[in-house]
N, C-alpha and C. Protein backbone atom coordinates (compact mmCIF):
# COMPACT_ATOMS: atom_id res chain seq x y z
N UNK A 1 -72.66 -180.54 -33.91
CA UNK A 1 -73.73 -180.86 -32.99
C UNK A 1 -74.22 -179.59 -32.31
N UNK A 2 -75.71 -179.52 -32.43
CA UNK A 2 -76.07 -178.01 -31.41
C UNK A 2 -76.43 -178.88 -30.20
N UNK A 3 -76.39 -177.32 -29.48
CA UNK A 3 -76.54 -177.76 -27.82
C UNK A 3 -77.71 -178.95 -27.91
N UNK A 4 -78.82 -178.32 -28.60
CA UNK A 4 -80.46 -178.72 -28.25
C UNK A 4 -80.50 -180.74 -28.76
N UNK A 5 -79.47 -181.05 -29.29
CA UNK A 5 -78.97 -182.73 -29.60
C UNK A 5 -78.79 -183.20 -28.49
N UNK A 6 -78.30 -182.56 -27.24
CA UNK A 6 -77.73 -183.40 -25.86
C UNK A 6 -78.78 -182.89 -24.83
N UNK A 7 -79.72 -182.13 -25.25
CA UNK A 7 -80.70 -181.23 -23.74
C UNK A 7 -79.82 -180.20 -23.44
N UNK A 8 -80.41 -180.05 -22.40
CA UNK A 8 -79.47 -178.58 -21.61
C UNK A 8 -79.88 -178.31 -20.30
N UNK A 9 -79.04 -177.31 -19.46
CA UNK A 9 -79.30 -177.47 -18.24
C UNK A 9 -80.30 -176.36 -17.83
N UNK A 10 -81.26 -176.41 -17.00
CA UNK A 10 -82.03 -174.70 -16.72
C UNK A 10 -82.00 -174.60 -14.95
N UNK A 11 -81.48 -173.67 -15.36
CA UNK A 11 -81.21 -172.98 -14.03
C UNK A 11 -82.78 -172.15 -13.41
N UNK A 12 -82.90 -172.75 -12.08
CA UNK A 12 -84.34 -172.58 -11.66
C UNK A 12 -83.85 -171.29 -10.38
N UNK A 13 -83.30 -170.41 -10.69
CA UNK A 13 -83.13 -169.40 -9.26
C UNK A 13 -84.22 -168.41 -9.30
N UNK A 14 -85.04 -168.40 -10.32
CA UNK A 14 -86.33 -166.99 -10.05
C UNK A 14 -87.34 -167.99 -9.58
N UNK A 15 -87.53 -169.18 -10.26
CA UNK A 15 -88.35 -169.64 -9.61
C UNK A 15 -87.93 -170.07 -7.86
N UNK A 16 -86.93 -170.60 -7.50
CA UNK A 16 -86.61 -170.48 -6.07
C UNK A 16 -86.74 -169.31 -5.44
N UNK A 17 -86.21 -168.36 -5.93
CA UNK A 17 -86.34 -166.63 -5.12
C UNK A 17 -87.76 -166.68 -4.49
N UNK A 18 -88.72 -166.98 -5.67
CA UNK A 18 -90.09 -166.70 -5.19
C UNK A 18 -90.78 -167.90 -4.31
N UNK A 19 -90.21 -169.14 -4.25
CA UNK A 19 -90.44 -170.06 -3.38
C UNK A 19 -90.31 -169.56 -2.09
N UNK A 20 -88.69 -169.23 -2.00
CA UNK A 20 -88.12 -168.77 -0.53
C UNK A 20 -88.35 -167.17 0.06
N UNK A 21 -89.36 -166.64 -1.29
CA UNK A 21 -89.64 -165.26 -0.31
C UNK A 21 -88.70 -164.45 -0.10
N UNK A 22 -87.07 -164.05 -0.94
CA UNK A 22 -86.59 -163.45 -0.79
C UNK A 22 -86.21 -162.70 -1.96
N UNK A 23 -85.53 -161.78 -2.34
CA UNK A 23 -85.88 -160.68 -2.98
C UNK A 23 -84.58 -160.79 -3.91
N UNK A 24 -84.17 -160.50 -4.92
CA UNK A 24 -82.90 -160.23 -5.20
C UNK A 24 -81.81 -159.43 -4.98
N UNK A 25 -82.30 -158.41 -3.92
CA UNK A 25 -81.41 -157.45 -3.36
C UNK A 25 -80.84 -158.34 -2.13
N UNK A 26 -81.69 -158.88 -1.76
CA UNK A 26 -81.32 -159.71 -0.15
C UNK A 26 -80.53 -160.94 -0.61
N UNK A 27 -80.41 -161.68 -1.48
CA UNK A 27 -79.35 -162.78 -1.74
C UNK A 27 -78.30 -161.88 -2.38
N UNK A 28 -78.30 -161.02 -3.51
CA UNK A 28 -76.97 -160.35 -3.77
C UNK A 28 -76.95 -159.68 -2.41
N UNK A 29 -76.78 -159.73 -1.59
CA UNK A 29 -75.99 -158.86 -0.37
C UNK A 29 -75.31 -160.38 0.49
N UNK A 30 -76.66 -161.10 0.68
CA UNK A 30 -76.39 -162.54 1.19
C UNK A 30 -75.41 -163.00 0.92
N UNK A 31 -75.14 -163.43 -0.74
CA UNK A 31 -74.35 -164.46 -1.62
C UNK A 31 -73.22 -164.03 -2.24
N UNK A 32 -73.31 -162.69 -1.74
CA UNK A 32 -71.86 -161.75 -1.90
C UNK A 32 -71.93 -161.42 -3.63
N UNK A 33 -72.91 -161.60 -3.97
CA UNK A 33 -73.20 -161.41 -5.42
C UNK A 33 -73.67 -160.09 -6.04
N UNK A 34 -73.14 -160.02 -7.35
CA UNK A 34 -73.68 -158.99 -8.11
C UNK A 34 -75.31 -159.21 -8.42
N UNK A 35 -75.61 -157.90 -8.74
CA UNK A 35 -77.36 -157.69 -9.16
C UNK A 35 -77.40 -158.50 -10.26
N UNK A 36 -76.36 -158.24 -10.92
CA UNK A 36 -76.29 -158.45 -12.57
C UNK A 36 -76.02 -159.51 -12.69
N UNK A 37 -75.55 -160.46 -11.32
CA UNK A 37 -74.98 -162.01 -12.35
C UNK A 37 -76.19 -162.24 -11.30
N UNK A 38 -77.12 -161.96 -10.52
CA UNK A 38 -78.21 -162.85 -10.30
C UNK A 38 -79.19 -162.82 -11.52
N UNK A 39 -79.49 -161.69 -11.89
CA UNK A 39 -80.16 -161.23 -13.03
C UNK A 39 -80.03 -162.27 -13.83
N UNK A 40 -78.56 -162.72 -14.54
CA UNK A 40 -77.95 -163.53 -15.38
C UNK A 40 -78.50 -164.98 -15.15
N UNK A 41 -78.12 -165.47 -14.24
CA UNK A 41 -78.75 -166.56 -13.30
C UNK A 41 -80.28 -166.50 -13.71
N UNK A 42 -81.20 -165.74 -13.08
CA UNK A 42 -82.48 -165.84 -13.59
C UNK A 42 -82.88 -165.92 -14.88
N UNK A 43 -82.37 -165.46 -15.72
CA UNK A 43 -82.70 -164.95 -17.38
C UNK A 43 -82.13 -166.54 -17.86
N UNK A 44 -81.34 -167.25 -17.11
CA UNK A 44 -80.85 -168.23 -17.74
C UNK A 44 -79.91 -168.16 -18.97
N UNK A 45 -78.99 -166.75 -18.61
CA UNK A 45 -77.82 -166.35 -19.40
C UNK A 45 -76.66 -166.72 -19.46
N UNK A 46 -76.32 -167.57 -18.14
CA UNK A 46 -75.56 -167.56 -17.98
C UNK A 46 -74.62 -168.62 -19.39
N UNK A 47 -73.50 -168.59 -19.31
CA UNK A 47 -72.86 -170.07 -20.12
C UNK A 47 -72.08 -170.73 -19.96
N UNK A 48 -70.92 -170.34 -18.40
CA UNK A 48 -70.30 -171.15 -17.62
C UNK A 48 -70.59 -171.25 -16.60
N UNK A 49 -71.34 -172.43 -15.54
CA UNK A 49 -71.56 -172.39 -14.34
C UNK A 49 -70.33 -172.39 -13.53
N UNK A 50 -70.30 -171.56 -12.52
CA UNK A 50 -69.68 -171.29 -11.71
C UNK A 50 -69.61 -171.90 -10.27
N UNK A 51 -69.12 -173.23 -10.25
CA UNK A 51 -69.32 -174.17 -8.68
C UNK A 51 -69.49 -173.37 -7.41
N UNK A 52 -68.73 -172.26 -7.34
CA UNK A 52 -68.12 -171.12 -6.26
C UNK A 52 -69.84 -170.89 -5.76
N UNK A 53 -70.13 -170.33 -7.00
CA UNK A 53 -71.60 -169.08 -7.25
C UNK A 53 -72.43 -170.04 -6.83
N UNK A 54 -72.64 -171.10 -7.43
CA UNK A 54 -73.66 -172.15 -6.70
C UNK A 54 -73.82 -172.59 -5.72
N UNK A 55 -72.32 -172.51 -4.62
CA UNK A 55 -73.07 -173.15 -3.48
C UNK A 55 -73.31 -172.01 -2.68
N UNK A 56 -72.67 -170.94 -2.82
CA UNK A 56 -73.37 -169.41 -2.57
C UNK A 56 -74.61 -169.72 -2.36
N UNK A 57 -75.22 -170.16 -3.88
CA UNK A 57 -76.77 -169.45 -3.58
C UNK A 57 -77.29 -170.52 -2.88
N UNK A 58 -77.33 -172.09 -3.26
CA UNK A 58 -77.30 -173.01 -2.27
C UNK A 58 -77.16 -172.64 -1.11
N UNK A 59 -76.39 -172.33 -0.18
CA UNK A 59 -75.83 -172.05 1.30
C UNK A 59 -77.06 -170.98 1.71
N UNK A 60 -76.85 -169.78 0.40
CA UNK A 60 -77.96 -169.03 1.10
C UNK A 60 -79.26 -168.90 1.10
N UNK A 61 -80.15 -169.75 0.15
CA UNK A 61 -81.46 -170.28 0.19
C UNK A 61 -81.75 -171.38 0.63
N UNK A 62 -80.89 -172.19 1.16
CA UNK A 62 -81.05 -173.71 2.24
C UNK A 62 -81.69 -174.41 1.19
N UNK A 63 -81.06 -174.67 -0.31
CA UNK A 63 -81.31 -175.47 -1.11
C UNK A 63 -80.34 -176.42 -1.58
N UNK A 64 -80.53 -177.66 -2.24
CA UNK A 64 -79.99 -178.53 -2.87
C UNK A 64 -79.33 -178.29 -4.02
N UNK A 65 -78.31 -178.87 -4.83
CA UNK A 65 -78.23 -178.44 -6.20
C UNK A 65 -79.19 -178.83 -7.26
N UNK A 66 -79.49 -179.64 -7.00
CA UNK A 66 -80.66 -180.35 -7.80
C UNK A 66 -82.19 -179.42 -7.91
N UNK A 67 -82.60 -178.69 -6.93
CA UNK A 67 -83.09 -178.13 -6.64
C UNK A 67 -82.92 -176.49 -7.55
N UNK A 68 -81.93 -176.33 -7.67
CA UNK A 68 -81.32 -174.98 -8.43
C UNK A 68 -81.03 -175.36 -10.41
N UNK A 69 -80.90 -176.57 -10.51
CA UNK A 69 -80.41 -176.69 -11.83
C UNK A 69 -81.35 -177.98 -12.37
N UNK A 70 -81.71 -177.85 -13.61
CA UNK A 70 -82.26 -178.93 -13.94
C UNK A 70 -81.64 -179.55 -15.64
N UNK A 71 -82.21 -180.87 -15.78
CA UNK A 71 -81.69 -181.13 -16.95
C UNK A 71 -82.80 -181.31 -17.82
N UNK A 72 -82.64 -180.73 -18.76
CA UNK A 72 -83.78 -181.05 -19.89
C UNK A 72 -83.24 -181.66 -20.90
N UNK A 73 -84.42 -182.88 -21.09
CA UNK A 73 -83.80 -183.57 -22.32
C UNK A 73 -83.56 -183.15 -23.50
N UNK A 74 -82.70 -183.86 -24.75
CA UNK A 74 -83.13 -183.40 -26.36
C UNK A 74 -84.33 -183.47 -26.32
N UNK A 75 -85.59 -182.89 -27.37
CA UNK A 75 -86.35 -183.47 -27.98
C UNK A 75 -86.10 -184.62 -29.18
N UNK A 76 -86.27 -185.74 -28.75
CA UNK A 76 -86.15 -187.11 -29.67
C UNK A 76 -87.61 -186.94 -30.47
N UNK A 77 -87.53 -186.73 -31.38
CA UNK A 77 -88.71 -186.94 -32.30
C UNK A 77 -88.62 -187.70 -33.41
């Protein structure tokens, strides 16, 4: 089975960054985070979510989880 049979999850943090007006230098300092795993996060690289890392960024953009992650369906065709 490939991933793209069950959907998959997309991680929405560049699009939030630019909602909330803050920069990626200012949440990696915020969220106690590396440049590079926000980077990761944005690029949608990541391949194990990390509960810890999420409510980090949660806590520090006054967002929801739902709000940060989304589910996309298979395409059923």
């Amino acid at each position: 089975m490939e991933e793209s049979d069950y959907g998959y999850i997309r991680i929405r943090l560049d699009e939030l960054i630019k909602e909330k007006g803050i920069s990626k230098n200012k949440l990696s300092h915020r969220a106690e985070m590396q440049r590079t795993q926000i980077n990761q996060y944005c690029s949608n690289k990541v391949t194990r979510l990390d509960t810890a890392v999420l409510a980090r960024i949660c806590s520090t953009l006054d967002c929801r989880i739902e709000d940060l992650l989304e589910f996309i369906p298979p395409d059923k065709e």
